[in-house]
PDB file of N, CA and C in Angstrom:
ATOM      1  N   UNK A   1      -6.341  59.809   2.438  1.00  0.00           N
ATOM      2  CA  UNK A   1      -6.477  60.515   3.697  1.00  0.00           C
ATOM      3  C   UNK A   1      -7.131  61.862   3.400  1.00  0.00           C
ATOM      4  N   UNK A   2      -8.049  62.081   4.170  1.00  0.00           N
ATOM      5  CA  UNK A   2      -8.699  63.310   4.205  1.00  0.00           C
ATOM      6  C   UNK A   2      -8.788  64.493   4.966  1.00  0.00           C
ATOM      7  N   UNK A   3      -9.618  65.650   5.275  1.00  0.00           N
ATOM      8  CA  UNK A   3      -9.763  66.616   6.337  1.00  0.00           C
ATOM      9  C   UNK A   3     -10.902  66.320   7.121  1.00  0.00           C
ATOM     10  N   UNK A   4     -10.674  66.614   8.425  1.00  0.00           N
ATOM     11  CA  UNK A   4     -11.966  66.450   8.779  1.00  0.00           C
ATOM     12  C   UNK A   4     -12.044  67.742   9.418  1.00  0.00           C
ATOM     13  N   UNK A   5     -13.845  68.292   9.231  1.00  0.00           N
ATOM     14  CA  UNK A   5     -13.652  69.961   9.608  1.00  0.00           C
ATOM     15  C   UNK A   5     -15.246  69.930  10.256  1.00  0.00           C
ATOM     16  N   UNK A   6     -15.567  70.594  11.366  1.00  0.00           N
ATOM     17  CA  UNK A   6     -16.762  70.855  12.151  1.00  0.00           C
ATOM     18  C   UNK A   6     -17.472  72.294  12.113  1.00  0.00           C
ATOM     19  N   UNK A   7     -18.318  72.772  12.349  1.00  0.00           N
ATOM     20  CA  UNK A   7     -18.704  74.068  13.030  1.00  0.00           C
ATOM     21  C   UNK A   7     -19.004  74.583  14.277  1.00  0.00           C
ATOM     22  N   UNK A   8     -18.033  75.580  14.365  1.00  0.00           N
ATOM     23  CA  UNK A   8     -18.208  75.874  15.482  1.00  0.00           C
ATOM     24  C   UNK A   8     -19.018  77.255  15.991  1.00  0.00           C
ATOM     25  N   UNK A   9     -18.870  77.669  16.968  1.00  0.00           N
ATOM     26  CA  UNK A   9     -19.091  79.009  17.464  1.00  0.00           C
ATOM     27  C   UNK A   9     -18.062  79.691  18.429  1.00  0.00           C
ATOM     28  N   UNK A  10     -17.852  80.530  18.004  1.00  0.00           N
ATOM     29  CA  UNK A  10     -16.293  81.458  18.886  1.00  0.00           C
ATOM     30  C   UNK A  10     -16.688  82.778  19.280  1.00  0.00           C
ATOM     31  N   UNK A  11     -16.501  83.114  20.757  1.00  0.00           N
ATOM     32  CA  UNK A  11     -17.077  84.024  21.477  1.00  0.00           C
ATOM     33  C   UNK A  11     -16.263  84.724  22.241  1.00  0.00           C
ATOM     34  N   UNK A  12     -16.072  85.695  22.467  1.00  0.00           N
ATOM     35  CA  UNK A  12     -15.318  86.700  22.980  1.00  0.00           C
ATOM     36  C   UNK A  12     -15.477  86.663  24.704  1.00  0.00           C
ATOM     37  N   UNK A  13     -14.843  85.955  25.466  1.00  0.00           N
ATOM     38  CA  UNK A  13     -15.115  85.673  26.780  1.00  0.00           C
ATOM     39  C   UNK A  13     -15.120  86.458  27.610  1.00  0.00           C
ATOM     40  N   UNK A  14     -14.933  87.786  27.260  1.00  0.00           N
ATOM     41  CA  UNK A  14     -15.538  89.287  27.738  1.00  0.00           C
ATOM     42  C   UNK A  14     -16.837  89.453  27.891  1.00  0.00           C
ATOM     43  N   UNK A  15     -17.258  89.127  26.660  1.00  0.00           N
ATOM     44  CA  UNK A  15     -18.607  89.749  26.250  1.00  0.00           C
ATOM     45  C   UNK A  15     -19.205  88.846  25.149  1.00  0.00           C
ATOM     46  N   UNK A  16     -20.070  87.902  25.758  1.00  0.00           N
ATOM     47  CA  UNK A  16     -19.942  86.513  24.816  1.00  0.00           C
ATOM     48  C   UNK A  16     -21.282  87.229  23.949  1.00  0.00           C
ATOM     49  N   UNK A  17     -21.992  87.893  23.841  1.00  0.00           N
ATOM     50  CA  UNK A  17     -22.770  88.418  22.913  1.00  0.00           C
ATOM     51  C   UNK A  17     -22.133  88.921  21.511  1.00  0.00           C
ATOM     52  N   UNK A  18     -20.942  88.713  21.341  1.00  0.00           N
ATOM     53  CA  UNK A  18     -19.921  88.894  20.467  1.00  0.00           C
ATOM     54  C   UNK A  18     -19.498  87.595  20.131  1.00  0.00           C
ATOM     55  N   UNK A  19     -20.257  86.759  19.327  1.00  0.00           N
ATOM     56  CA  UNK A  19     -20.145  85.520  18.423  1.00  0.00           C
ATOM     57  C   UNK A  19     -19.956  85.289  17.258  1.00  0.00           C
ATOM     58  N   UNK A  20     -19.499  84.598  16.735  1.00  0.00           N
ATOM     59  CA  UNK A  20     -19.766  84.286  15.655  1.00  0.00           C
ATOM     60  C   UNK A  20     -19.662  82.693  15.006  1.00  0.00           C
ATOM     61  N   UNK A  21     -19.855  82.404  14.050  1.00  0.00           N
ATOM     62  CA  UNK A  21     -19.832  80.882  13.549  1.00  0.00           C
ATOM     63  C   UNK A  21     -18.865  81.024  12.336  1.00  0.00           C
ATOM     64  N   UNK A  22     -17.861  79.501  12.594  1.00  0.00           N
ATOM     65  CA  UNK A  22     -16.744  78.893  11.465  1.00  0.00           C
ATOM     66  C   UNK A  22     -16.994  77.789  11.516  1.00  0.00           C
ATOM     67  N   UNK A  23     -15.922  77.731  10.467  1.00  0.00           N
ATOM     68  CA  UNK A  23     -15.776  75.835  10.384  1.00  0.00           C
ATOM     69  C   UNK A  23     -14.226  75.484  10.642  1.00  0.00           C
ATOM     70  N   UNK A  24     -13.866  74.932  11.260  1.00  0.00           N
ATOM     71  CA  UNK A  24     -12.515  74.470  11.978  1.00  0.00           C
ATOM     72  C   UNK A  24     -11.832  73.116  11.196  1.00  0.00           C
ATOM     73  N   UNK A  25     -10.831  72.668  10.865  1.00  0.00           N
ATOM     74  CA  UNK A  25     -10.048  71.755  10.459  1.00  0.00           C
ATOM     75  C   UNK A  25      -9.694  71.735  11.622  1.00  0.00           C
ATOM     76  N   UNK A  26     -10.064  69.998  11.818  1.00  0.00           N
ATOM     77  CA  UNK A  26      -9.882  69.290  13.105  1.00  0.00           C
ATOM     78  C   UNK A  26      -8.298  68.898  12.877  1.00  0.00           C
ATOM     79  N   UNK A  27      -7.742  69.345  13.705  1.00  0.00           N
ATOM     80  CA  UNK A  27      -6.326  68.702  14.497  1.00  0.00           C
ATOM     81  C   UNK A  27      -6.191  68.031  15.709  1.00  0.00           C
ATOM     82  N   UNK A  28      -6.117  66.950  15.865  1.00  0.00           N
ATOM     83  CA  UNK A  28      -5.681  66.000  17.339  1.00  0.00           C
ATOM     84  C   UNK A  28      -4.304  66.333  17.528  1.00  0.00           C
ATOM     85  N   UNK A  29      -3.783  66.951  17.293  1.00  0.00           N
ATOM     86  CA  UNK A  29      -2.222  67.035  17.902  1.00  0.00           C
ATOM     87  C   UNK A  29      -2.166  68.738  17.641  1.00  0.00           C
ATOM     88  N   UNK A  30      -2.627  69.322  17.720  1.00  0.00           N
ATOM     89  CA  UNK A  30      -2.722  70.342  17.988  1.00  0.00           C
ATOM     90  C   UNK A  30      -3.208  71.170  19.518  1.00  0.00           C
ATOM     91  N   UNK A  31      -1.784  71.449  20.479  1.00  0.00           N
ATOM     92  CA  UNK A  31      -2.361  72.344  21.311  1.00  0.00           C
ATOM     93  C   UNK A  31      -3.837  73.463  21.555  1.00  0.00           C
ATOM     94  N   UNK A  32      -3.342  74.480  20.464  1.00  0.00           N
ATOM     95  CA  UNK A  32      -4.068  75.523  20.369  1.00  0.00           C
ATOM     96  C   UNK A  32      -5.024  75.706  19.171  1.00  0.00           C
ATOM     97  N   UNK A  33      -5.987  76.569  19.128  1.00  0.00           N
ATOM     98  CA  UNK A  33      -7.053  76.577  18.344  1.00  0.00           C
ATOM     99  C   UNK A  33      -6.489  77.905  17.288  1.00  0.00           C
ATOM    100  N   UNK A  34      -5.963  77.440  15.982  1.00  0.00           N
ATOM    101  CA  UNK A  34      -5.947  78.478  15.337  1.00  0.00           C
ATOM    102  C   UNK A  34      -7.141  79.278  14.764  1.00  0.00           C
ATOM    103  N   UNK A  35      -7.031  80.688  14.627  1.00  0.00           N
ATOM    104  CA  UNK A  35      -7.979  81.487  14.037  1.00  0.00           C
ATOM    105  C   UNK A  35      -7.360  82.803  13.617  1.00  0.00           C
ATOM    106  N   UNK A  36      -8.184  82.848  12.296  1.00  0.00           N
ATOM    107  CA  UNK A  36      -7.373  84.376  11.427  1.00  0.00           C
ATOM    108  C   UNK A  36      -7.548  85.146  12.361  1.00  0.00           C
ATOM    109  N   UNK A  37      -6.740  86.428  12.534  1.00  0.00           N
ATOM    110  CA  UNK A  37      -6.843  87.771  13.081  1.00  0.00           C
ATOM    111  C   UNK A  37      -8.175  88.321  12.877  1.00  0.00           C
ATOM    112  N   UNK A  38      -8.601  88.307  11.734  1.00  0.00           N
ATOM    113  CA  UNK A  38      -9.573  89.316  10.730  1.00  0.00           C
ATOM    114  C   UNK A  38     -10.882  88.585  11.622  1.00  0.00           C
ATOM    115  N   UNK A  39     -11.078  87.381  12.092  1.00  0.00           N
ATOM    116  CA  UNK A  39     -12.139  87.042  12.853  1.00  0.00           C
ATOM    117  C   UNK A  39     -12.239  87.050  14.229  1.00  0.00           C
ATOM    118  N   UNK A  40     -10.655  87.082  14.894  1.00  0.00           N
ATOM    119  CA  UNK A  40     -11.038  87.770  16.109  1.00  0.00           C
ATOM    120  C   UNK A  40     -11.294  89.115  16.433  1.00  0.00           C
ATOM    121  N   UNK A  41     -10.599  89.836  15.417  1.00  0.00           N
ATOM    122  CA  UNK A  41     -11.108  91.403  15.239  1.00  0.00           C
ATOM    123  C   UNK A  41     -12.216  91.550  15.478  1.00  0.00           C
ATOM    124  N   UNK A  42     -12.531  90.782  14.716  1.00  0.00           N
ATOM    125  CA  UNK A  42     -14.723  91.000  14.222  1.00  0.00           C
ATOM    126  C   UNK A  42     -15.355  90.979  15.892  1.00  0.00           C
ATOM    127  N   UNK A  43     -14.552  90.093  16.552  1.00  0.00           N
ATOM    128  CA  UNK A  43     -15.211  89.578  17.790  1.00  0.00           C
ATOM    129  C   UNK A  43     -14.798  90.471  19.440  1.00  0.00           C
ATOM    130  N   UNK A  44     -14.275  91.613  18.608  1.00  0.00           N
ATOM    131  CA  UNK A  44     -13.177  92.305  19.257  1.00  0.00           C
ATOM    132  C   UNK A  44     -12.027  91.146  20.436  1.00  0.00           C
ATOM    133  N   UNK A  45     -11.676  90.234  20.137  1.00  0.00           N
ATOM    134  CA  UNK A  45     -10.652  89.506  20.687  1.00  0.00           C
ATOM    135  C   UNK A  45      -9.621  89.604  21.306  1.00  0.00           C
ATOM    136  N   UNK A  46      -8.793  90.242  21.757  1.00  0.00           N
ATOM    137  CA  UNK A  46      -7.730  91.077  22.128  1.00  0.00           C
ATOM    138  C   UNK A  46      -6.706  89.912  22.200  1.00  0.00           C
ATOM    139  N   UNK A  47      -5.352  89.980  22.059  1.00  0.00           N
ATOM    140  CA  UNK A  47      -4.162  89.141  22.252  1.00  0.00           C
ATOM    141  C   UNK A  47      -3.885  89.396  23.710  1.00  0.00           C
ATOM    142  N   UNK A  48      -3.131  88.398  24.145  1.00  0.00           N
ATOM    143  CA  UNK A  48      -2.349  88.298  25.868  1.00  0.00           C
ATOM    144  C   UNK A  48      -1.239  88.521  25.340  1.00  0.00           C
ATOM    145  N   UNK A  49      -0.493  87.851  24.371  1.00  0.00           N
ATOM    146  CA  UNK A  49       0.859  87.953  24.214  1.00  0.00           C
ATOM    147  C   UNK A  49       1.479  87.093  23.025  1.00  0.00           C
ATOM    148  N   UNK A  50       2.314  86.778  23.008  1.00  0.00           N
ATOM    149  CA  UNK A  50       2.776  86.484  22.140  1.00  0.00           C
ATOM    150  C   UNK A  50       4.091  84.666  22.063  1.00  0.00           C
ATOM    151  N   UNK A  51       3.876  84.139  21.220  1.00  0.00           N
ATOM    152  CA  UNK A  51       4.312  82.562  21.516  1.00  0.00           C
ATOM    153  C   UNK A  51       5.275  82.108  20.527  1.00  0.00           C
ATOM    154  N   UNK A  52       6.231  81.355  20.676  1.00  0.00           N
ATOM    155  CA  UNK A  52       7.357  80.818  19.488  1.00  0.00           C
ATOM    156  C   UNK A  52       6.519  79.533  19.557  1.00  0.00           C
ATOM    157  N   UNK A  53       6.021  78.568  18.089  1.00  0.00           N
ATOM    158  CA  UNK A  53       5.672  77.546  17.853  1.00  0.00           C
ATOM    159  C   UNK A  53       6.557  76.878  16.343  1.00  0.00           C
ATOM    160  N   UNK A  54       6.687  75.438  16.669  1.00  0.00           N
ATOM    161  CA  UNK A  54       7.586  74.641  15.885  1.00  0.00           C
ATOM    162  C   UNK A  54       6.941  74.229  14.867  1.00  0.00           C
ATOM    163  N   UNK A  55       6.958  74.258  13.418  1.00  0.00           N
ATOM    164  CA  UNK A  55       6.184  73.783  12.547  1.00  0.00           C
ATOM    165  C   UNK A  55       6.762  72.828  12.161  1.00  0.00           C
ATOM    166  N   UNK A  56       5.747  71.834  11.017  1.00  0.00           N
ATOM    167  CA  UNK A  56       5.788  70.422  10.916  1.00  0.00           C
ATOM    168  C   UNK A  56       7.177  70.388   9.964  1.00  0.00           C
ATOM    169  N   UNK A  57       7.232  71.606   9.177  1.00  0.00           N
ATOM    170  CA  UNK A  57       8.632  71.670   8.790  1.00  0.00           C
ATOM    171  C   UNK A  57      10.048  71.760   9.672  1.00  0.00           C
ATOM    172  N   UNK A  58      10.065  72.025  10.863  1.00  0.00           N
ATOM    173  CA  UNK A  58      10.894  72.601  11.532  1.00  0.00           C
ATOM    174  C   UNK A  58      11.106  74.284  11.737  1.00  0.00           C
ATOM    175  N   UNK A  59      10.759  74.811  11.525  1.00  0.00           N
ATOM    176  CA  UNK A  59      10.468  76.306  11.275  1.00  0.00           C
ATOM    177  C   UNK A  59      10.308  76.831  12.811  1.00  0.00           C
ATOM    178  N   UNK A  60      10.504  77.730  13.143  1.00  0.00           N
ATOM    179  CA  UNK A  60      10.386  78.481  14.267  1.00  0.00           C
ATOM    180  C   UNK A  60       9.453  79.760  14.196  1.00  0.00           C
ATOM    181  N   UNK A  61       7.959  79.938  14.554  1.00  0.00           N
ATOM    182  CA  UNK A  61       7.417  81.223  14.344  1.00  0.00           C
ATOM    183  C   UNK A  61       7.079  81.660  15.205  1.00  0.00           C
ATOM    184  N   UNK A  62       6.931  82.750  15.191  1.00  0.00           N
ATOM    185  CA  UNK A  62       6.554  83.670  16.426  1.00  0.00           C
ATOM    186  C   UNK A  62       4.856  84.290  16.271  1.00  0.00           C
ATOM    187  N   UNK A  63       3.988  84.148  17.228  1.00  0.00           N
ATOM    188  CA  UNK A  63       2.386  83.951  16.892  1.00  0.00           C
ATOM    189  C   UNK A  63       1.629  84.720  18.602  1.00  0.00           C
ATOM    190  N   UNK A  64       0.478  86.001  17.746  1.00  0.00           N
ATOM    191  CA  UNK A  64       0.067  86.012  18.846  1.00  0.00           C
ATOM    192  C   UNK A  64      -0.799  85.370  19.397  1.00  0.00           C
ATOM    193  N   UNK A  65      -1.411  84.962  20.556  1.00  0.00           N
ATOM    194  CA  UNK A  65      -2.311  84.448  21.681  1.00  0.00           C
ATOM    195  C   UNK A  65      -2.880  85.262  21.870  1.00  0.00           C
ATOM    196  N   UNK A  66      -4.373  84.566  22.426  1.00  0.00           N
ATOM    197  CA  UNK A  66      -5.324  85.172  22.927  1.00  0.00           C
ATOM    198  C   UNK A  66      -6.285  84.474  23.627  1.00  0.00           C
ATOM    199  N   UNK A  67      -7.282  84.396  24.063  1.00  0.00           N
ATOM    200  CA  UNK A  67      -8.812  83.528  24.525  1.00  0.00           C
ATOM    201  C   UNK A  67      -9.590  84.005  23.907  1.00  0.00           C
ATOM    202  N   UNK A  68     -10.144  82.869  23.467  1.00  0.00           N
ATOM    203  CA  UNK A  68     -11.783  83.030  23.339  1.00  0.00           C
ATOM    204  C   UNK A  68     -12.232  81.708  23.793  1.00  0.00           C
ATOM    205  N   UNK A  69     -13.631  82.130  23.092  1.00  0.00           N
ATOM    206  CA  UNK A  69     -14.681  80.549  23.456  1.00  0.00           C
ATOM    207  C   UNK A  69     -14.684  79.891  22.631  1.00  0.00           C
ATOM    208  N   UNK A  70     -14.591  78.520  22.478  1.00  0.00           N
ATOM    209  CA  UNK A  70     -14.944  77.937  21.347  1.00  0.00           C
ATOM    210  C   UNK A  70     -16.226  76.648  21.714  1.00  0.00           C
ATOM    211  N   UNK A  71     -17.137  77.200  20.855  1.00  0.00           N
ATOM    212  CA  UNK A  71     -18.451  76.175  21.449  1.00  0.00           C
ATOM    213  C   UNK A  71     -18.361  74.821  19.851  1.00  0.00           C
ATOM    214  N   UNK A  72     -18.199  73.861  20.400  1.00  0.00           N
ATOM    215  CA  UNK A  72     -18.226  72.845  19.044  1.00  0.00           C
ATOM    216  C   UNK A  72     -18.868  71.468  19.340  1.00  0.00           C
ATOM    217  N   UNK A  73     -20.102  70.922  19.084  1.00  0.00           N
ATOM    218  CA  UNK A  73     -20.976  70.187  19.035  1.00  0.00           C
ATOM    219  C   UNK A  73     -21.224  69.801  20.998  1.00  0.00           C
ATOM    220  N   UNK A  74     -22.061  71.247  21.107  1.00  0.00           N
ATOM    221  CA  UNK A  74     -22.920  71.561  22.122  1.00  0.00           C
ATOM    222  C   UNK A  74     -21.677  71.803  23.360  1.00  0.00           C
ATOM    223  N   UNK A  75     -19.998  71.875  23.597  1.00  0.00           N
ATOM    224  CA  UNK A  75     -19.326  71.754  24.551  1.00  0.00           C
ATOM    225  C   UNK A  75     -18.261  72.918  24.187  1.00  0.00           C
ATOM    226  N   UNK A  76     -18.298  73.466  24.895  1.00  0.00           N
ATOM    227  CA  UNK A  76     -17.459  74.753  25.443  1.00  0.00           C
ATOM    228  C   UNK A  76     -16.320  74.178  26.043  1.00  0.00           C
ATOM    229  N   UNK A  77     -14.957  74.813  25.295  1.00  0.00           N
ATOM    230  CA  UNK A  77     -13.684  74.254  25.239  1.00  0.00           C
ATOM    231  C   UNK A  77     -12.586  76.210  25.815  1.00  0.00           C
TER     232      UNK A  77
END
C-alpha cells in the first residue's frame, strides 16, 4: 500500500493573488484539508477558530481552522 499525493494551488480567498503551489497527500476520509501554519502565513491566511479532532489513535486535539482555496487538477474545492 502506498501514498497517493497531487499538486495543488492554495489561495487566500481574500485576496487570491496570494497563491501558492504544494503537493497534498490524498485522504478520502478526511473532512478537512490539512496545511502547515508556516504556509498559510506565507499566504497571509488568517484562522476563524478553533476545532477538537479525533485521531486514528484515539487522541483528542485541539486545531486551528481557517479557509482558503484549494485549486487541484483544474477544480476549486
Amino acid at each position: 500500500m502506498g501514498y497517493v499525493k497531487a499538486k495543488a494551488k492554495l489561495c487566500n480567498p481574500r485576496d487570491e493573488s496570494m497563491c501558492g503551489e504544494l503537493e497534498l497527500l490524498i485522504n478520502t476520509g478526511s473532512t478537512y484539508t490539512w496545511i502547515k501554519r508556516e504556509k498559510l502565513a506565507r499566504l497571509r491566511v488568517k484562522g476563524t477558530g478553533r476545532r477538537l479532532f479525533r485521531t486514528v489513535d484515539n487522541r483528542t486535539i485541539e486545531r486551528e481552522v481557517g479557509e482558503a482555496v484549494v485549486e487541484c487538477l483544474g477544480r476549486q474545492q
